[in-house]
Protein backbone atom coordinates (compact mmCIF):
# COMPACT_ATOMS: atom_id res chain seq x y z
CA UNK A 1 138.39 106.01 116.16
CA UNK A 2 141.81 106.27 117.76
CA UNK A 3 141.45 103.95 120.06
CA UNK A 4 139.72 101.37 117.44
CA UNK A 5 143.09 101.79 115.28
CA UNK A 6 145.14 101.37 118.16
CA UNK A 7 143.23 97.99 119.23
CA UNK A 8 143.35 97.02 115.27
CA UNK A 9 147.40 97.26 115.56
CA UNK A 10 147.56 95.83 118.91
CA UNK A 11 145.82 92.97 117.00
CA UNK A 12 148.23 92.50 114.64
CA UNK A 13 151.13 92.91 116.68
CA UNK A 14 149.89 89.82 118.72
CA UNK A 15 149.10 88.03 115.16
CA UNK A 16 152.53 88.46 113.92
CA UNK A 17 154.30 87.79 116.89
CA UNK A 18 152.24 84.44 117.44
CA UNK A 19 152.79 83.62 113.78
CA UNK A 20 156.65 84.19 114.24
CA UNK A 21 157.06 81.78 117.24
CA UNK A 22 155.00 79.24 115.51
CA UNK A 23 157.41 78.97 112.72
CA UNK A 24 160.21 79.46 115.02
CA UNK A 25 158.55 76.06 117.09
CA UNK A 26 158.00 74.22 113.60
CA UNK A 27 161.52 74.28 112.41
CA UNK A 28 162.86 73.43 115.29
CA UNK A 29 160.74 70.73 116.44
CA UNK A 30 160.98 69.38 112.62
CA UNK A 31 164.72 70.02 112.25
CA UNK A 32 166.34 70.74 115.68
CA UNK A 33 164.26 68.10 118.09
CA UNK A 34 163.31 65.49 115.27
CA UNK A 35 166.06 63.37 116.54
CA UNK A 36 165.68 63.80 120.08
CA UNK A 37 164.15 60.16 121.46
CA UNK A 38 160.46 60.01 122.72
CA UNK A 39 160.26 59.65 126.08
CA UNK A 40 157.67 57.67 128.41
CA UNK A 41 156.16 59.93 130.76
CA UNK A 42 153.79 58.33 133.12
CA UNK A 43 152.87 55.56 130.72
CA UNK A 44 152.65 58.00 127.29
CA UNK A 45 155.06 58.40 125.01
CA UNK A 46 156.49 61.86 124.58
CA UNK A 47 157.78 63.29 121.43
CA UNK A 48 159.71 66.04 121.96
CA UNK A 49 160.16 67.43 118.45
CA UNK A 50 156.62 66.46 117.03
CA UNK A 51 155.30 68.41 120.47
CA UNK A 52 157.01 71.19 120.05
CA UNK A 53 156.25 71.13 115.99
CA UNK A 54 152.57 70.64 116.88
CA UNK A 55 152.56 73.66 119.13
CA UNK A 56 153.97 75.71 116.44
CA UNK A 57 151.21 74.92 113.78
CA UNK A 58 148.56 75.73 116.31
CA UNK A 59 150.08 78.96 116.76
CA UNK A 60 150.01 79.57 113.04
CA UNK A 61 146.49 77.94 112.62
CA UNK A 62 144.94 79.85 115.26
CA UNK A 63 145.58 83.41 113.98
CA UNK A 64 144.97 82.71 110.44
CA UNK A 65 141.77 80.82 111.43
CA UNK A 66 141.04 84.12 113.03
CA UNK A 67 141.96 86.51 110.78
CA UNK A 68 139.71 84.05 107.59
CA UNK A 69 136.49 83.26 109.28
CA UNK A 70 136.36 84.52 112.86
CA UNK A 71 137.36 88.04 111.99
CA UNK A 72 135.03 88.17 109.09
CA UNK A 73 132.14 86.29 111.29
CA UNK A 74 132.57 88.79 113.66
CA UNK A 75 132.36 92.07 111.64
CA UNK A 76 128.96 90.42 109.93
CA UNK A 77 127.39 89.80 113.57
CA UNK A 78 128.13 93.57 114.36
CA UNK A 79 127.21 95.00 110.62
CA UNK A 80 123.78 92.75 111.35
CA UNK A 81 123.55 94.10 115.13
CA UNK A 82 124.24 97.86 114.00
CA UNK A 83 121.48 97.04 111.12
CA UNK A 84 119.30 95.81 113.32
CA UNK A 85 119.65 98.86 116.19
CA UNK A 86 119.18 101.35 113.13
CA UNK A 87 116.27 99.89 111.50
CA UNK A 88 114.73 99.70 115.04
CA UNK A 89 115.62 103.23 115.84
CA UNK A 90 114.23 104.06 112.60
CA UNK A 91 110.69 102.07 113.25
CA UNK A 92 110.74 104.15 116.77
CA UNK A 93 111.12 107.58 115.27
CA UNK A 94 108.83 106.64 112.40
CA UNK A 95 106.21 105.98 115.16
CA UNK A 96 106.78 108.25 116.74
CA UNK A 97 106.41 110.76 113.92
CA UNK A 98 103.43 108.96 113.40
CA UNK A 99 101.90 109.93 116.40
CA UNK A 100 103.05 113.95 116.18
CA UNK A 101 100.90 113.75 112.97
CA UNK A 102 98.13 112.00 114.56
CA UNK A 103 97.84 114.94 117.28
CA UNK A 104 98.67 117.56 114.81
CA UNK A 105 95.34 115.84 112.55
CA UNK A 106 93.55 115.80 115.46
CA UNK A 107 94.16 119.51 116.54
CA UNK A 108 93.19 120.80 113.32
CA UNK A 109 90.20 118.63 113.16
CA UNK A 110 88.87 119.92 116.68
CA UNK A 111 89.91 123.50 115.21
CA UNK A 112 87.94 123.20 112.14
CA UNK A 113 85.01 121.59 113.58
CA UNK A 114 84.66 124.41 115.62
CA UNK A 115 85.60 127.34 113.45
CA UNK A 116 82.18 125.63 111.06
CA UNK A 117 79.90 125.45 114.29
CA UNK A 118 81.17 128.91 114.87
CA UNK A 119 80.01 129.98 111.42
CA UNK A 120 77.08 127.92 111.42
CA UNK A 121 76.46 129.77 114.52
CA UNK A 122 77.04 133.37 113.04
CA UNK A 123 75.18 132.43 110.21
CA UNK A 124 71.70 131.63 112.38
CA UNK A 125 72.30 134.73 114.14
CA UNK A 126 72.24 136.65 111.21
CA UNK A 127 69.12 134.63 109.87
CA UNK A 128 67.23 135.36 112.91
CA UNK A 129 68.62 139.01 112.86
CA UNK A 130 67.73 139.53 109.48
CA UNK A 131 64.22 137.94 110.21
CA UNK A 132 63.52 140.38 112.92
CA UNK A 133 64.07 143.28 110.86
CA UNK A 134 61.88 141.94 108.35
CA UNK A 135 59.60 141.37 110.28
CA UNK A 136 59.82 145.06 112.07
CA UNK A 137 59.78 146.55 108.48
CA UNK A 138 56.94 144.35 107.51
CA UNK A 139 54.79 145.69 110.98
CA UNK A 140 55.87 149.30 110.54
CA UNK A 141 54.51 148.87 106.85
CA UNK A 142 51.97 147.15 107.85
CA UNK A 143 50.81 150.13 110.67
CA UNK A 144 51.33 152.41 108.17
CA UNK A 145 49.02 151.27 105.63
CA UNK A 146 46.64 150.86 108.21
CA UNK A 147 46.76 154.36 108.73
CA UNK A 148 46.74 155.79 105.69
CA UNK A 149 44.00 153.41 104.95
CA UNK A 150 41.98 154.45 107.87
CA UNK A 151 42.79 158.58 106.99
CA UNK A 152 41.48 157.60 103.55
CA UNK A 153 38.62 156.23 104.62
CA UNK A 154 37.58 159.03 106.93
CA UNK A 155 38.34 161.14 104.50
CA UNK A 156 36.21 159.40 102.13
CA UNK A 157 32.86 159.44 105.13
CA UNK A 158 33.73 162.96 105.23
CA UNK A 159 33.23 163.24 101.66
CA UNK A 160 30.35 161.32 101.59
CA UNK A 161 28.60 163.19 104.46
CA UNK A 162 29.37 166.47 103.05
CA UNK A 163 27.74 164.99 99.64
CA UNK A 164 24.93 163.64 101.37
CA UNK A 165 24.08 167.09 103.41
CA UNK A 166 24.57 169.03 100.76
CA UNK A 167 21.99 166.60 98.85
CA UNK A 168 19.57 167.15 101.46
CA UNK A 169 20.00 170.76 101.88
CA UNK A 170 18.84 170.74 98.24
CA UNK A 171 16.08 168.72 98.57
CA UNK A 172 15.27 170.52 101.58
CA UNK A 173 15.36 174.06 99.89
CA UNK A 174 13.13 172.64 96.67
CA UNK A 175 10.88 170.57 98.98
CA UNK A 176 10.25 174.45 100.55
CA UNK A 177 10.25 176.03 97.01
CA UNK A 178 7.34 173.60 96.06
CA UNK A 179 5.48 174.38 99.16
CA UNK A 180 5.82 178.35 99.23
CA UNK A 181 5.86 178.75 95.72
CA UNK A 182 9.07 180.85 95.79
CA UNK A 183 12.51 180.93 95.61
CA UNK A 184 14.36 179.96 98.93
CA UNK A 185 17.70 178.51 97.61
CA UNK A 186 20.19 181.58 99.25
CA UNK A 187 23.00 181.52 101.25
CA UNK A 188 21.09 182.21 104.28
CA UNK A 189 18.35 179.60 104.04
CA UNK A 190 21.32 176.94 103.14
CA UNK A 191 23.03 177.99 106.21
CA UNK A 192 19.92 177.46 108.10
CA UNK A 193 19.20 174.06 107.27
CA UNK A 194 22.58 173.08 107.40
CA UNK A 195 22.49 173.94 110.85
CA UNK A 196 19.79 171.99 111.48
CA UNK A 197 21.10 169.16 110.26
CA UNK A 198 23.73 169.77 112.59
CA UNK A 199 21.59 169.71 115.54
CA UNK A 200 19.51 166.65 114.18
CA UNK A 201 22.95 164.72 114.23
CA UNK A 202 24.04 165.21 117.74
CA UNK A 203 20.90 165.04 119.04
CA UNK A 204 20.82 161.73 117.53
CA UNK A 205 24.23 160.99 118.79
C-alpha cells in the first residue's frame, strides 16, 4: 500500500512538473521567441518560437491525455484482469469443492452399501439360525410324540392281552365247569391256566 501511494505521488510530481515547463515553453515561445526569425537549417525552415511553443503543448497534452483516458484505460484493464483471476480462482475452488463432495458421496455410498449387505447378511444368519432351531424343536417334538405314542400303544397291547387272557381264563374255567359239572372258577384253578397260557406263548415264541 505504501509503496503504491508513494508511486501515485511520484506520479504526480512528474505530472506537475511536466505541466509547469510546458507552460513555461508556451509563453515563451509565444511571447519571448515569437519574434526571433526562422532559420533554414539544412534546407527546413526553423521556427524558433513556434518550436519551442509546440514542445510546451506536448508537454501539457501528454499528461492530461494520461491522466483522462490512459489512466482510466489502465485501471479498467487491471479491474477486468483482477476480475478475471478471481472469477477463475473462484471456478478452481468451486471444482475443486466439487470433487471433495464427489469423494465424500462416494465414501458414504461404499459405507452404506456395505453396512445393508452387512445386515442383509445378519439377517440370513438369523433366518437360517432361527430355522435350525425350529427345526430341532420340531424333531425333538416330533421324537417325543413318537414315544409317547409308542408307550401308549404298548400300553394299550398290554391291556388288550391282559383282557384277552383273562377272557380265556374264563372261558377256560366254564368250558371245565360244563364238562365236570362243578364249580372250578377259584383262585387256584385261574392261576393254573394262566400259567399255561404263559407257557403256550413262549413256546409259541
Amino acid at each position: 500500500m505504501k509503496r503504491i501511494r508513494s508511486k501515485q505521488a511520484g506520479s504526480a510530481t512528474t505530472t506537475t512538473i511536466a505541466v509547469v515547463a510546458g507552460l513555461i515553453l508556451l509563453v515563451v515561445g509565444g511571447t519571448v521567441l515569437k519574434d526571433v526569425q526562422p532559420q533554414v537549417l539544412q534546407g527546413v525552415d526553423l521556427n524558433l518560437g513556434l518550436t519551442v511553443a509546440n514542445i510546451g503543448v506536448m508537454l501539457i497534452a501528454i499528461p492530461v491525455l494520461l491522466k483522462l483516458f490512459i489512466a482510466p484505460l489502465t485501471e479498467s484493464i487491471h479491474q477486468r484482469t483482477a476480475s478475471l483471476e478471481a472469477t477463475f480462482t473462484e471456478a478452481e475452488n468451486l471444482k475443486k469443492e466439487m470433487a471433495e463432495l464427489r469423494t465424500s458421496y462416494e465414501a458414504r455410498l461404499a459405507q452404506t452399501e456395505a453396512e445393508a449387505r452387512e445386515q442383509i447378511q445378519a439377517q440370513i444368519r438369523e433366518a437360517q439360525s432361527l430355522r435350525s432351531t425350529l427345526m430341532a424343536e420340531a424333531s425333538a417334538r416330533a421324537d417325543e410324540l413318537v414315544k409317547k405314542a409308542e408307550i401308549e400303544i404298548e400300553a394299550e397291547k398290554a391291556r388288550a392281552l391282559a383282557e384277552i387272557r383273562s377272557h380265556v381264563v374264563d372261558l377256560t374255567l366254564n368250558a371245565t365247569e360244563r364238562l365236570i359239572g362243578q364249580n372250578v372258577d377259584t383262585k387256584t384253578n385261574r392261576k393254573l391256566v394262566d400259567e399255561f397260557i404263559d407257557n403256550v406263548a413262549v413256546t409259541n415264541a
